[in-house]
Protein backbone atom coordinates (compact mmCIF):
# COMPACT_ATOMS: atom_id res chain seq x y z
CA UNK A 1 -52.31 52.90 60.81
CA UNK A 2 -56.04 52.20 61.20
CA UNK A 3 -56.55 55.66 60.15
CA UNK A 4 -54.77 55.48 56.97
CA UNK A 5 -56.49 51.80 56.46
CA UNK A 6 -59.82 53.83 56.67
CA UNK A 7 -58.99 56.68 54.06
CA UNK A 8 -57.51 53.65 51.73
CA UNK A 9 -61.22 51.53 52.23
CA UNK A 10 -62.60 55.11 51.25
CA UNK A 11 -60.96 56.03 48.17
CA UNK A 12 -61.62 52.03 46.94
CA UNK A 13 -65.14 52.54 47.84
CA UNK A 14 -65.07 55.81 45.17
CA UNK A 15 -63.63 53.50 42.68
CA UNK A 16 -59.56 54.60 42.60
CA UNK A 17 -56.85 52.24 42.58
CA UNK A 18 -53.79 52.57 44.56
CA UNK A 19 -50.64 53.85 43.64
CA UNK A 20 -47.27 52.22 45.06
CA UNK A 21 -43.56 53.14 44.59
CA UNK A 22 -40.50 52.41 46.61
CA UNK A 23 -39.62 54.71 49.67
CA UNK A 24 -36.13 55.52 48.65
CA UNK A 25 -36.50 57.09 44.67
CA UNK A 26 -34.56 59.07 42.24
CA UNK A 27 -34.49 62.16 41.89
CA UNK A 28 -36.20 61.41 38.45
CA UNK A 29 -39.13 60.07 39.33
CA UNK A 30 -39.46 62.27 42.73
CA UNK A 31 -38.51 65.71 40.83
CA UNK A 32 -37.42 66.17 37.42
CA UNK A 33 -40.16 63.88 36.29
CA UNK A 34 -42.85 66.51 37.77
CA UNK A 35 -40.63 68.69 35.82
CA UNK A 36 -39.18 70.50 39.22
CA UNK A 37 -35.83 72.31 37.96
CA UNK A 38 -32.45 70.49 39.01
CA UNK A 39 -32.03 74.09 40.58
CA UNK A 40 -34.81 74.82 42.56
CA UNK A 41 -34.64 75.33 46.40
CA UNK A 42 -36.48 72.71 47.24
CA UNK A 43 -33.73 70.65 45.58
CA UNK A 44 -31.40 71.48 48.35
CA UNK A 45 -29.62 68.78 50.82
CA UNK A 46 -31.34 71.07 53.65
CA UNK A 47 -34.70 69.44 52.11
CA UNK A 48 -34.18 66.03 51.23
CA UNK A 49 -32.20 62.71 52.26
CA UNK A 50 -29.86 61.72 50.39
CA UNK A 51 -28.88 58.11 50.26
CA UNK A 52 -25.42 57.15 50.73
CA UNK A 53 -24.51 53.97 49.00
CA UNK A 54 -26.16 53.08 46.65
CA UNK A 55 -25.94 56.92 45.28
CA UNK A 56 -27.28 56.18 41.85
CA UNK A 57 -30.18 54.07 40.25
CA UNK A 58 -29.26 51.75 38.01
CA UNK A 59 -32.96 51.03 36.14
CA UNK A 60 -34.14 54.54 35.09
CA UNK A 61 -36.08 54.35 31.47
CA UNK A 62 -33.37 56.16 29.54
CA UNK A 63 -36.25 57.00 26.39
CA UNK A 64 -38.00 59.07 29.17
CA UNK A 65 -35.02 60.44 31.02
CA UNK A 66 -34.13 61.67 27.27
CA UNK A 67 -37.65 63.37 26.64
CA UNK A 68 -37.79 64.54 30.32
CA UNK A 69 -34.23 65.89 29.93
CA UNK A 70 -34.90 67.67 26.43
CA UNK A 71 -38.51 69.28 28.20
CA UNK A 72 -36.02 70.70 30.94
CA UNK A 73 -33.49 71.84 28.26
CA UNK A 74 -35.83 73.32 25.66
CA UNK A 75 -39.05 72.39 26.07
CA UNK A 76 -39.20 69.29 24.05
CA UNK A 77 -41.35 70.79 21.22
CA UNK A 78 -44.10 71.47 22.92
CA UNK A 79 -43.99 75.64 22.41
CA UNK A 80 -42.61 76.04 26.04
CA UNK A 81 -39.03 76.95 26.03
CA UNK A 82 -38.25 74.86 29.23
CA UNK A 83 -35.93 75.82 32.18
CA UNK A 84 -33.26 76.46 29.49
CA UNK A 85 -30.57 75.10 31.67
CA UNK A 86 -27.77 71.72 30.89
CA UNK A 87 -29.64 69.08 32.17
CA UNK A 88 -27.66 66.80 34.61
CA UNK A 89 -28.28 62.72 34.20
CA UNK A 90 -25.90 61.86 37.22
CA UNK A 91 -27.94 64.24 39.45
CA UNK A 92 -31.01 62.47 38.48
CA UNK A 93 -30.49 59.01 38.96
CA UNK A 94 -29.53 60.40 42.38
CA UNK A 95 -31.08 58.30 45.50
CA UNK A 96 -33.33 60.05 47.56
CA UNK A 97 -35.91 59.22 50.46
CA UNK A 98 -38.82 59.94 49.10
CA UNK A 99 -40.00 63.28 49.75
CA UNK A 100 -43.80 63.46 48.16
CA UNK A 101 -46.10 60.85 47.10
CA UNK A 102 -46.25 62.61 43.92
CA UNK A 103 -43.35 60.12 42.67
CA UNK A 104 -46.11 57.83 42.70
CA UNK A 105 -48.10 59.69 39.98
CA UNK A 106 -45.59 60.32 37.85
CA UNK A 107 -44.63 56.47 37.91
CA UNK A 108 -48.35 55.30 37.17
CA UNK A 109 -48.29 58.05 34.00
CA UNK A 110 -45.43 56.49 32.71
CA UNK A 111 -46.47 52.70 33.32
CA UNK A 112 -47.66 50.34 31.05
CA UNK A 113 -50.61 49.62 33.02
CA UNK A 114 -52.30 53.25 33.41
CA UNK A 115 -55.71 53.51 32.66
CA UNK A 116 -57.59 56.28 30.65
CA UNK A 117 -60.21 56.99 31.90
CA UNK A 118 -58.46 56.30 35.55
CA UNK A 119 -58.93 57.58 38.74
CA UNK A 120 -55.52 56.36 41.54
CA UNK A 121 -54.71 57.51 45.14
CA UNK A 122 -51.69 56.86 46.87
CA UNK A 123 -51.00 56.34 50.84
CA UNK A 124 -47.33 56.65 51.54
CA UNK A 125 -44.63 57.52 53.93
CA UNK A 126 -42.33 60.29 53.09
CA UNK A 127 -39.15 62.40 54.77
CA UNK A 128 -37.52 65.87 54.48
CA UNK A 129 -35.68 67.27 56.46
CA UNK A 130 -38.18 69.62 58.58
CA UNK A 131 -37.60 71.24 61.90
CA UNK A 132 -39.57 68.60 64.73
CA UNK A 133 -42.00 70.69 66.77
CA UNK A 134 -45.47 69.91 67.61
CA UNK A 135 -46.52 69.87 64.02
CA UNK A 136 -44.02 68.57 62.03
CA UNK A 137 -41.72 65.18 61.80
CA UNK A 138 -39.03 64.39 59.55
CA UNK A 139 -41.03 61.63 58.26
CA UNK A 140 -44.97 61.93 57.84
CA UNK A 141 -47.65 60.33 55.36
CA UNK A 142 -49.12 61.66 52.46
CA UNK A 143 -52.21 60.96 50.87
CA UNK A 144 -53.04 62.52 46.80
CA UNK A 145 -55.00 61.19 43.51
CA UNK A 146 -55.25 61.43 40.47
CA UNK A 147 -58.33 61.61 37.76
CA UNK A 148 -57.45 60.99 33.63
CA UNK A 149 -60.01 61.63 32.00
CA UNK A 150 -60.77 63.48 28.38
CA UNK A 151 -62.82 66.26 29.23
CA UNK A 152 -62.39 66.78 32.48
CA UNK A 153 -62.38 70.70 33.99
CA UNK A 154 -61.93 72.67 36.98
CA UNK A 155 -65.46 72.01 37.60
CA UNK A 156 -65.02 68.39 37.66
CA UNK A 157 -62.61 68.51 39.95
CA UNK A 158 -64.15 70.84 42.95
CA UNK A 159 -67.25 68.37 42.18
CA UNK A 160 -65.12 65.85 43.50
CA UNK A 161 -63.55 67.67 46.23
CA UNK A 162 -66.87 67.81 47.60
CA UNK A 163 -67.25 64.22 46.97
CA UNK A 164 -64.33 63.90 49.05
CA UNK A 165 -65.24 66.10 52.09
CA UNK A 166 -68.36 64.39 52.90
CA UNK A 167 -66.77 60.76 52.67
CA UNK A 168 -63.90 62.04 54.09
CA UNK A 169 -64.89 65.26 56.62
CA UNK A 170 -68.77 64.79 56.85
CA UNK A 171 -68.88 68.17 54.79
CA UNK A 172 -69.66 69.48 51.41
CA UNK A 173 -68.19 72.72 51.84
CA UNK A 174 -64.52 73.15 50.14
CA UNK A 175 -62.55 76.22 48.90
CA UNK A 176 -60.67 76.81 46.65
CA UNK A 177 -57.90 79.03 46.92
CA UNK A 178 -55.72 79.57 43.49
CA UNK A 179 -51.90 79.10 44.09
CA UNK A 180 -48.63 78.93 42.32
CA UNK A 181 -45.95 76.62 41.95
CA UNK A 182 -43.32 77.64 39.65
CA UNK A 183 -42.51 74.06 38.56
């Protein structure tokens, strides 16, 4: 706990604001929001925690799950053709525990309050279900941020990775390793 106080006191120091959101989400705001497939692997009940009773949420902003839903479908005008696949609104108003802090971000873009420019972290506690060895819980915490701002570039961004490594690791060194995510 101290240790995550310290990293918060950090990223405040830089000038981010934190991001909240509730520990048990929708799938909408945990996946399909971050535009994740309703079929992708990661989807699976082998990953995630699914919540009993309640199942459903009953508050999801139906204007976005409509957008989010036609971006999945077609890709919502936006020259992407989408996953191309029939969108499911029961699965998404399923009840998960959360499994990335990344439902976070994709609550801030849609709030009311979002700033641009911005720059937001988030601390929080997440679970999937992972194989417990040495390494690896089924519930850990996870720290990201975000930057919105017009302009900004690759270059920005390893400029404050670096910024990040010395407050956070003593160093300025950082690499950067391309990788894919086909979501």
């Amino acid at each position: 706990r101290e240790f995550l106080e310290e990293v918060r006191e950090k990223f405040v120091s830089m000038g981010f604001e934190e991001m909240t959101g509730p520990i048990v989400e929708s799938e909408f705001w945990n996946m399909d929001a971050l535009f994740m497939p309703q079929f992708h692997s990661a989807r699976d009940i082998h990953d995630a925690y699914y919540i009993k009773q309640p199942k459903h949420a009953t508050d999801l902003p139906q204007q976005l799950v409509k957008k989010v839903k036609a971006a999945h479908e077609n890709g919502f005008g936006t020259g992407s053709k989408g996953w191309r696949y029939e969108f499911s609104e029961e699965k998404t108003s399923r009840l998960i525990m959360r499994s990335q802090t990344t439902a976070c971000s994709s609550r801030k873009l849609a709030s009311k309050d979002l700033k641009i420019p911005g720059k937001y972290f988030a601390i929080g506690r997440c679970f999937r279900n992972d194989v417990i060895d040495a390494k690896h819980l089924a519930d850990f915490n996870q720290v990201e941020g975000i930057v919105l701002e017009e302009g900004v570039n690759l270059r920005h961004m390893i400029g404050l990775l670096k910024l990040l490594a010395k407050a956070f690791c003593n160093t300025d060194q950082v690499k950067v390793v391309p990788s894919y995510f086909p979501f």
